[in-house]
Protein backbone atom coordinates (compact mmCIF):
# COMPACT_ATOMS: atom_id res chain seq x y z
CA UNK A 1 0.00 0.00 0.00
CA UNK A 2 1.41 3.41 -1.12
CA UNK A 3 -0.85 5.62 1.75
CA UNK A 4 -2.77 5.29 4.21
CA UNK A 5 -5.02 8.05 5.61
CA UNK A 6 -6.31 7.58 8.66
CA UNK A 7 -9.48 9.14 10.46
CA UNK A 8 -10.44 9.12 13.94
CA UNK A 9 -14.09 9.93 14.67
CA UNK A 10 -15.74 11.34 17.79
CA UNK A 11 -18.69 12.82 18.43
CA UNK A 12 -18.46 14.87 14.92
CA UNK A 13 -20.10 12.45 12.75
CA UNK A 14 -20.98 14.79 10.29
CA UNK A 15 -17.57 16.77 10.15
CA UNK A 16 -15.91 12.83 9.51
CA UNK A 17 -18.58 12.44 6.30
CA UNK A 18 -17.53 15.45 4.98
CA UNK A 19 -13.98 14.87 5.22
CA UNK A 20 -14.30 11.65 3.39
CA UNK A 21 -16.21 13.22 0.66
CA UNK A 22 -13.47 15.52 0.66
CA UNK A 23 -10.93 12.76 -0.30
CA UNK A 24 -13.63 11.31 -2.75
CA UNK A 25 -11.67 11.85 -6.18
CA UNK A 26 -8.52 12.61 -4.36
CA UNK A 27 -7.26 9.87 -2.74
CA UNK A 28 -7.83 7.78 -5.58
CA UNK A 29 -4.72 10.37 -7.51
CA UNK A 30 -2.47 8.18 -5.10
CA UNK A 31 -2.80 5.01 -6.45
CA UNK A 32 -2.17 1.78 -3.81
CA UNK A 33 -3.97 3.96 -1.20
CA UNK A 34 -6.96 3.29 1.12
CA UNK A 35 -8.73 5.58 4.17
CA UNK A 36 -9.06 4.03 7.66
CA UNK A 37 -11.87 5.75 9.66
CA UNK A 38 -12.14 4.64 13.77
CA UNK A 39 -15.42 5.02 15.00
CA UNK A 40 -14.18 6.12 18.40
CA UNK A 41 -16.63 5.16 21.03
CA UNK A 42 -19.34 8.27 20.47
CA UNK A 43 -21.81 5.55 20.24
CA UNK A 44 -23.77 2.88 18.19
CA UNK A 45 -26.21 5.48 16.44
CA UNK A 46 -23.05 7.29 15.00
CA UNK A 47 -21.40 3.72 13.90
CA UNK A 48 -24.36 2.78 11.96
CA UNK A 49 -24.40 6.20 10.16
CA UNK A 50 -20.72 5.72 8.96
CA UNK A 51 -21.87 2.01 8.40
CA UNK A 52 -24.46 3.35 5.81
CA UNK A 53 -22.56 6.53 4.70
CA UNK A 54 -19.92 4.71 3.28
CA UNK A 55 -22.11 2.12 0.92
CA UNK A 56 -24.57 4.79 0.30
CA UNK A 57 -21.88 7.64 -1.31
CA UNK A 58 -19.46 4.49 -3.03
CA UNK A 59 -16.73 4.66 -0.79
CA UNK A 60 -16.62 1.05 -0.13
CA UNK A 61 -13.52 0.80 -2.28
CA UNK A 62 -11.61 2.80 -0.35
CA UNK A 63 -12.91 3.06 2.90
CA UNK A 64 -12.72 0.67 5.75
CA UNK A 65 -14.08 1.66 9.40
CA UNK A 66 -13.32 0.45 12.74
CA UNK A 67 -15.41 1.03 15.69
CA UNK A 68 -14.33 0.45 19.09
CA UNK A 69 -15.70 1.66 22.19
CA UNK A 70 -15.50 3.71 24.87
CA UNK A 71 -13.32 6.55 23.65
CA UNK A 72 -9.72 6.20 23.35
CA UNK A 73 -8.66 9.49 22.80
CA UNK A 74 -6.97 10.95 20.15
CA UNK A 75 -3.63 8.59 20.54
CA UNK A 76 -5.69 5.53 21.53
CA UNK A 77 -7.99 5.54 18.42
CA UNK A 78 -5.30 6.17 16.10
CA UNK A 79 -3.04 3.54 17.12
CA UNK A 80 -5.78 0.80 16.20
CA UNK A 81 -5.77 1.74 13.06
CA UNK A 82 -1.91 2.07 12.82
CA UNK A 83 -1.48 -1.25 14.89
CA UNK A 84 -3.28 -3.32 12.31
CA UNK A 85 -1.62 -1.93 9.27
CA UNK A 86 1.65 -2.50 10.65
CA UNK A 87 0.95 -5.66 10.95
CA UNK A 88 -0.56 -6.54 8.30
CA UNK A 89 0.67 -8.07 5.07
CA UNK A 90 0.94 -5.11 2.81
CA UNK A 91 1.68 -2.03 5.38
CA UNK A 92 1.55 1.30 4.02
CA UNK A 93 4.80 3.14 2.86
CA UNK A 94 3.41 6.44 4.26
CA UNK A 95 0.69 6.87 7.25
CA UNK A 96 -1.25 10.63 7.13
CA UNK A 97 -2.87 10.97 10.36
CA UNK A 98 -5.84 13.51 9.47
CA UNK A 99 -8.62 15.24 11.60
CA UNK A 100 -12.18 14.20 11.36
CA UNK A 101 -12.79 18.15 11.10
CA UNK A 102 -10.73 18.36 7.83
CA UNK A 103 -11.53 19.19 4.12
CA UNK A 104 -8.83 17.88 1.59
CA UNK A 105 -7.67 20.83 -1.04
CA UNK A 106 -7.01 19.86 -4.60
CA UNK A 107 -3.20 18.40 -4.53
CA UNK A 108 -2.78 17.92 -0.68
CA UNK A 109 -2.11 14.66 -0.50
CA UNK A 110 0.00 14.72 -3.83
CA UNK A 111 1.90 17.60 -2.51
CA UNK A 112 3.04 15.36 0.86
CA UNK A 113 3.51 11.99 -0.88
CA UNK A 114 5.70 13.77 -3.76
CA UNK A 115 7.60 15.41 -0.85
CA UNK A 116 8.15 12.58 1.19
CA UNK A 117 9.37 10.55 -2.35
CA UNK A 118 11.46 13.27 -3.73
CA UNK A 119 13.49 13.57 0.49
CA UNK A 120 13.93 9.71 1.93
CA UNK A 121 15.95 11.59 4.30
CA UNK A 122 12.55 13.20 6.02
CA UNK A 123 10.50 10.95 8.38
CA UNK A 124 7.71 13.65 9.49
CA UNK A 125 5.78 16.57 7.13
CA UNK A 126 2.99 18.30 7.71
CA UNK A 127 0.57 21.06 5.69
CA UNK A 128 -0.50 24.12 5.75
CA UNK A 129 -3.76 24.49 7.98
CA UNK A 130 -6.10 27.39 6.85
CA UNK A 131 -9.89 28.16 8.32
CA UNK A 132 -12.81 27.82 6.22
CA UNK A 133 -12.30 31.61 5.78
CA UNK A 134 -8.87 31.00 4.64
CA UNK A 135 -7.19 32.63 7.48
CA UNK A 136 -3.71 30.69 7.76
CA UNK A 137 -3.45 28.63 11.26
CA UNK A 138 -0.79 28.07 13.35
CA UNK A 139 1.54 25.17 12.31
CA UNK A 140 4.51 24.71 11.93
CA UNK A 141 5.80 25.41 15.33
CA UNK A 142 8.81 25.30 17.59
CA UNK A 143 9.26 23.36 20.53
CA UNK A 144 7.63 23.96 23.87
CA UNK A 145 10.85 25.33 26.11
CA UNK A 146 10.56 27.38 29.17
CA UNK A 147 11.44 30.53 27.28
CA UNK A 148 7.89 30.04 25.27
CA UNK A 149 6.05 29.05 28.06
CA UNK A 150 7.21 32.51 29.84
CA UNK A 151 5.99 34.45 26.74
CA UNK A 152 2.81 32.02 26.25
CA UNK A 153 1.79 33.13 29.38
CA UNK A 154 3.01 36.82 29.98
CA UNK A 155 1.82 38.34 26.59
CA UNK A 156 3.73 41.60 26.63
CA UNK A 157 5.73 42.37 23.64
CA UNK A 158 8.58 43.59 24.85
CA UNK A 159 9.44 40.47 26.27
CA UNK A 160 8.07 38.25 23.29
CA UNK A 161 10.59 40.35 21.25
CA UNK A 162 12.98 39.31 23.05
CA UNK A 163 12.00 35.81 23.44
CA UNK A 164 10.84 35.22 19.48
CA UNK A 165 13.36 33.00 18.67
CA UNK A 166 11.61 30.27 21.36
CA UNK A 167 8.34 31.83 20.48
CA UNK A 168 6.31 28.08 19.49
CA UNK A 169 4.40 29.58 16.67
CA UNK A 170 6.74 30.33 13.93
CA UNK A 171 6.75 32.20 10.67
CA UNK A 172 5.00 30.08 7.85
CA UNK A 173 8.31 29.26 5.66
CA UNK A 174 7.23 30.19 1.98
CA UNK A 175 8.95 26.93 0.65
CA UNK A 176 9.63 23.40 1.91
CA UNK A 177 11.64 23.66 5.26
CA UNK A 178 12.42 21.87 8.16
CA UNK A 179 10.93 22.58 11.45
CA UNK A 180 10.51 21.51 15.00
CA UNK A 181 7.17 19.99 14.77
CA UNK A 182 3.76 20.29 12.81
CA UNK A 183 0.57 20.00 13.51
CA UNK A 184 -1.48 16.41 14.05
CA UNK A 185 -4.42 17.21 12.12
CA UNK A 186 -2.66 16.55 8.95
CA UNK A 187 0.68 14.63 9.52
CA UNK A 188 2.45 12.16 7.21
CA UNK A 189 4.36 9.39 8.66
CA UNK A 190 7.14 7.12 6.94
CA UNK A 191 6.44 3.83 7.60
CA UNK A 192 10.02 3.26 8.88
CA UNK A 193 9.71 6.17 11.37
CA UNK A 194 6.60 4.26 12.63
CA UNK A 195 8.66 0.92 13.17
CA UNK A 196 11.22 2.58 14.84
CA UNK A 197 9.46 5.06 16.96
CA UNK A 198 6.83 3.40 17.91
CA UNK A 199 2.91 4.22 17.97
CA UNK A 200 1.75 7.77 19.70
CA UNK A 201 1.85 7.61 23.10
CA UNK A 202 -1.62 6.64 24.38
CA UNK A 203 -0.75 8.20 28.09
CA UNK A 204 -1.16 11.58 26.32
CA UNK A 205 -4.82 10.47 25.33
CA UNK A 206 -5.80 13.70 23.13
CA UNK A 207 -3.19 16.52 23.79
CA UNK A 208 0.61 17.19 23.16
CA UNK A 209 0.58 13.92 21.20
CA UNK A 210 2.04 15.69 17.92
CA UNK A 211 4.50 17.70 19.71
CA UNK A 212 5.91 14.45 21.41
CA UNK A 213 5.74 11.96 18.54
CA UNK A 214 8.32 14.58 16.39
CA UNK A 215 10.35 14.85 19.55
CA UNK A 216 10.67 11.20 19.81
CA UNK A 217 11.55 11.15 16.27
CA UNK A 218 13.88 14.18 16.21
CA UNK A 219 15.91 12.12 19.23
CA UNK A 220 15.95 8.79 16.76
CA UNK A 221 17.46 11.34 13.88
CA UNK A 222 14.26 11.83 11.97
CA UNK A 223 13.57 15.63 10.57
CA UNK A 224 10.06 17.14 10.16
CA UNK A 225 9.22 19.37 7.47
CA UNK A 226 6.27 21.53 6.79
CA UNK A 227 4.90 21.66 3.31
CA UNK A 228 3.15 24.90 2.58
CA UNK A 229 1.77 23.77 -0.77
CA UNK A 230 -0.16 21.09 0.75
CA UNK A 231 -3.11 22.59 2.07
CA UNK A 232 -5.68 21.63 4.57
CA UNK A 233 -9.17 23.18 5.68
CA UNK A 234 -9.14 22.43 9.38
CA UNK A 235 -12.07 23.79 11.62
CA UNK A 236 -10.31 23.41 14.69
CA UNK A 237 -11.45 22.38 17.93
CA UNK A 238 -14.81 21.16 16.80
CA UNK A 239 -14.48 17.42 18.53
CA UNK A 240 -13.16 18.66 21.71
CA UNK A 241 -14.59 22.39 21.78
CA UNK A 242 -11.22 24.02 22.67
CA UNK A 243 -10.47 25.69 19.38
CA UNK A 244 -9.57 28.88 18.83
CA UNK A 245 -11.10 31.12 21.18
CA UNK A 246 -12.85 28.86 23.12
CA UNK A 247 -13.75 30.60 26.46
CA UNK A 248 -14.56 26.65 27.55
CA UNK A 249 -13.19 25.46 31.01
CA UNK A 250 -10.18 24.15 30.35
CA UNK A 251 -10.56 19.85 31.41
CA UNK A 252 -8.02 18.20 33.32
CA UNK A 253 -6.79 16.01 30.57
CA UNK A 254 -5.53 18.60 28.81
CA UNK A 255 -3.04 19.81 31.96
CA UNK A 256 -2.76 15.96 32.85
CA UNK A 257 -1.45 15.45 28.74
CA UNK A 258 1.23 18.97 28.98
CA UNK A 259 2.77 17.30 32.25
CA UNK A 260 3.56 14.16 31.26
CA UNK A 261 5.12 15.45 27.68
CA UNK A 262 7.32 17.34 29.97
CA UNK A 263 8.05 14.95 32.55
CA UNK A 264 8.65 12.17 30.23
CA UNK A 265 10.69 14.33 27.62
CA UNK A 266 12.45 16.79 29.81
CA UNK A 267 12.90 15.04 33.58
CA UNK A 268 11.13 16.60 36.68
CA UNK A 269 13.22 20.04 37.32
CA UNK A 270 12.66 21.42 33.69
CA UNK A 271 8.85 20.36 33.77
CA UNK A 272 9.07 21.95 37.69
CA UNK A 273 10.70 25.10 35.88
CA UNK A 274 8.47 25.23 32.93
CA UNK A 275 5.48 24.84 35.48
CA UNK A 276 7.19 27.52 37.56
CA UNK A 277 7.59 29.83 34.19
CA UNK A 278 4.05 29.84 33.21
CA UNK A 279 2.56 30.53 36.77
CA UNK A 280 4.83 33.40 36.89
CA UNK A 281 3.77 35.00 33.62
CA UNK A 282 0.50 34.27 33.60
CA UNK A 283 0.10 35.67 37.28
CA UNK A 284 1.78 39.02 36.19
CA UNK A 285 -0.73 38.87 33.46
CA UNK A 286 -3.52 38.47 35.50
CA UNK A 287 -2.25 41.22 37.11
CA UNK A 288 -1.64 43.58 34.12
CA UNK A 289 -5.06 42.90 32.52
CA UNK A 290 -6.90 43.82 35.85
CA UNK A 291 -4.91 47.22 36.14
CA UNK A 292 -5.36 47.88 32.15
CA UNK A 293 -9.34 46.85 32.23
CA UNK A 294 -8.68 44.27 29.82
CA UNK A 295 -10.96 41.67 28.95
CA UNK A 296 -11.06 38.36 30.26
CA UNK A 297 -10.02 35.75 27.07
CA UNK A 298 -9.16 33.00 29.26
CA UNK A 299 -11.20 29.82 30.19
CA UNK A 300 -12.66 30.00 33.83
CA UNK A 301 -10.80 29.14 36.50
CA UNK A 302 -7.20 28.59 34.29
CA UNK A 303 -4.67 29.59 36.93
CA UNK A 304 -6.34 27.63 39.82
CA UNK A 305 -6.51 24.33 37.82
CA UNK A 306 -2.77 25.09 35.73
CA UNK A 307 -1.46 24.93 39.49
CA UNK A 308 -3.49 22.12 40.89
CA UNK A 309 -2.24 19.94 37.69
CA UNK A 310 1.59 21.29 37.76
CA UNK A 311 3.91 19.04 39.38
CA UNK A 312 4.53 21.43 42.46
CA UNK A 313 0.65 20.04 43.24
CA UNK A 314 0.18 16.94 41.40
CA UNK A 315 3.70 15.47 42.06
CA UNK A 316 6.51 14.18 39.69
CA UNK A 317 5.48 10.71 38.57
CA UNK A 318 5.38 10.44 34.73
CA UNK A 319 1.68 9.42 34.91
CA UNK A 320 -0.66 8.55 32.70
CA UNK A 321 -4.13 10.95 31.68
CA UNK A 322 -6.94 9.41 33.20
CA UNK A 323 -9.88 8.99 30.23
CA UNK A 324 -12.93 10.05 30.75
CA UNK A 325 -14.59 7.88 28.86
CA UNK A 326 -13.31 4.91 31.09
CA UNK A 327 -14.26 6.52 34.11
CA UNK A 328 -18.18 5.87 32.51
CA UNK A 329 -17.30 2.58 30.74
CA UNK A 330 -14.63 -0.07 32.03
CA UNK A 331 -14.50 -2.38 29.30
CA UNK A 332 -14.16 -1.52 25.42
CA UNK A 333 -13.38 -3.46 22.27
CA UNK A 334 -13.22 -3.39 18.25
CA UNK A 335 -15.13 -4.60 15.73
């Protein structure tokens, strides 16, 4: 199998039908390649609408859906998927992990799979996100340090100018380039970098997953590039609801997922100082708005539950994010 594309589905149904009529007459410009959908535990009703979507519209050809259930998470549903290719007799040369709340451009998948063919040397690319308005999004990035978790948090620009060069949102590169790491809603994999690094790391459940896999990676000598010609129409955030601007409490897996990247990647005193980093800045923050009469653009109750889930409160044990889903459900499976 040249590609495969693979979908994870929850609770956006509609968004995941879309997206595969999006590939409809694109994937097929990529010949040897196939779409994996996981029906990720939002429930039976949503199972049997894939069941019948994909008969119905004459994807059967190209389409082949797993359902498991409960949720898994962003990592956990994946990895079935990637599991079962691996293992199977004709694994894909090149794995592109895409977003259920995706729409494929003309030549996006063309413009990764020529990349990755014309550089053997590159194990990770990604594409260019835009909004349905067009509005370019945020990958590629830089890696979370302390330095960018100051700034993240401060937002003054005197101190991001001096800080931009650990700023984690970067400026787009006009042409191919290598970066630190790109975003997971549209990701191509070499299969290699798959056998060697492993699956995502389902402790991370939904967050920091990309970030970490292209660490792992980077330490094993594989680059990432992004690939601004490939473009992808991502309408972020709709799955979990903490998209841009979302005013949403922040949940617990989230903070849960950024501690464990940084425990596990960077050892307890640089997750203690990056902890430490962010407090600080966003307290002077806090601070500055109030005395400014700023709005409020955060989600409620950030600071208190940043600081209950930092390691100062939560302790130093590279832990695992508890799922929700399992909390409801104790048993799941796949069919």
């Amino acid at each position: 199998m040249k590609l495969l594309v693979v979908i994870s589905n929850y609770r956006i149904t509609d968004l995941t039908i879309d997206c595969l009529r999006s590939l409809d007459g694109r994937i097929q410009k990529i010949p040897g390649s196939r779409v994996a959908v996981c029906e990720n535990g939002t429930g039976p009703e949503d199972a049997a609408r894939l069941r019948e979507a994909i008969p119905a519209n004459g994807w059967q050809d190209w389409v082949d859906l797993t359902v498991v259930y409960p949720n898994r998470g962003f990592t956990g549903g994946n990895n079935v998927i990637l599991r079962e290719a691996l293992a199977s007799a004709d694994p894909p040369e090149y794995v592109l992990l895409l977003n259920a709340d995706t729409i494929v451009l003309d030549g996006a998948l063309e413009g990764l799979v020529d990349f990755m063919e014309r550089h053997p040397d590159v194990g990770i690319a990604g594409s260019t996100l835009v909004s349905a308005e067009g509005e370019v999004q945020g990958s590629p990035f830089r890696f979370i340090s302390v330095a960018s978790e100051f700034d993240r948090a401060l937002r003054l620009g005197a101190v991001s100018r001096l800080l931009s060069r650990w700023r984690v949102v970067m400026p787009k590169p006009p042409a191919a380039a290598p970066v630190d790491w790109v975003s997971g809603a549209s990701l191509i994999l070499r299969r290699e970098v798959l056998e060697r690094v492993g699956l995502l790391d389902e402790g991370l459940y939904t967050y920091f997953d990309d970030v970490d896999y292209c660490l792992r990676a980077k330490k094993l000598g594989f680059s990432t590039w992004f690939v601004p010609e490939s473009r992808i129409v991502h309408l972020e955030g709709r799955s979990t609801g903490l998209g841009t601007g979302s005013v949403r409490r922040r949940p617990s897996y989230w903070f849960q997922a950024r501690r464990r990247f940084f425990l596990k990647n960077h050892g307890p005193v640089y997750a203690a100082l990056a902890d430490a980093a962010f407090i600080l800045g966003f307290g002077l923050w806090r601070v500055r708005r109030r005395i400014q009469g700023k709005p409020d653009p955060d989600p409620p109750h950030f600071l208190s539950d940043f600081v209950r889930e930092s390691v100062f409160v939560a302790g130093f044990r590279v832990s695992e994010v508890e799922n929700p889903a399992l909390a409801k459900s104790p048993s799941g499976g796949a069919s």
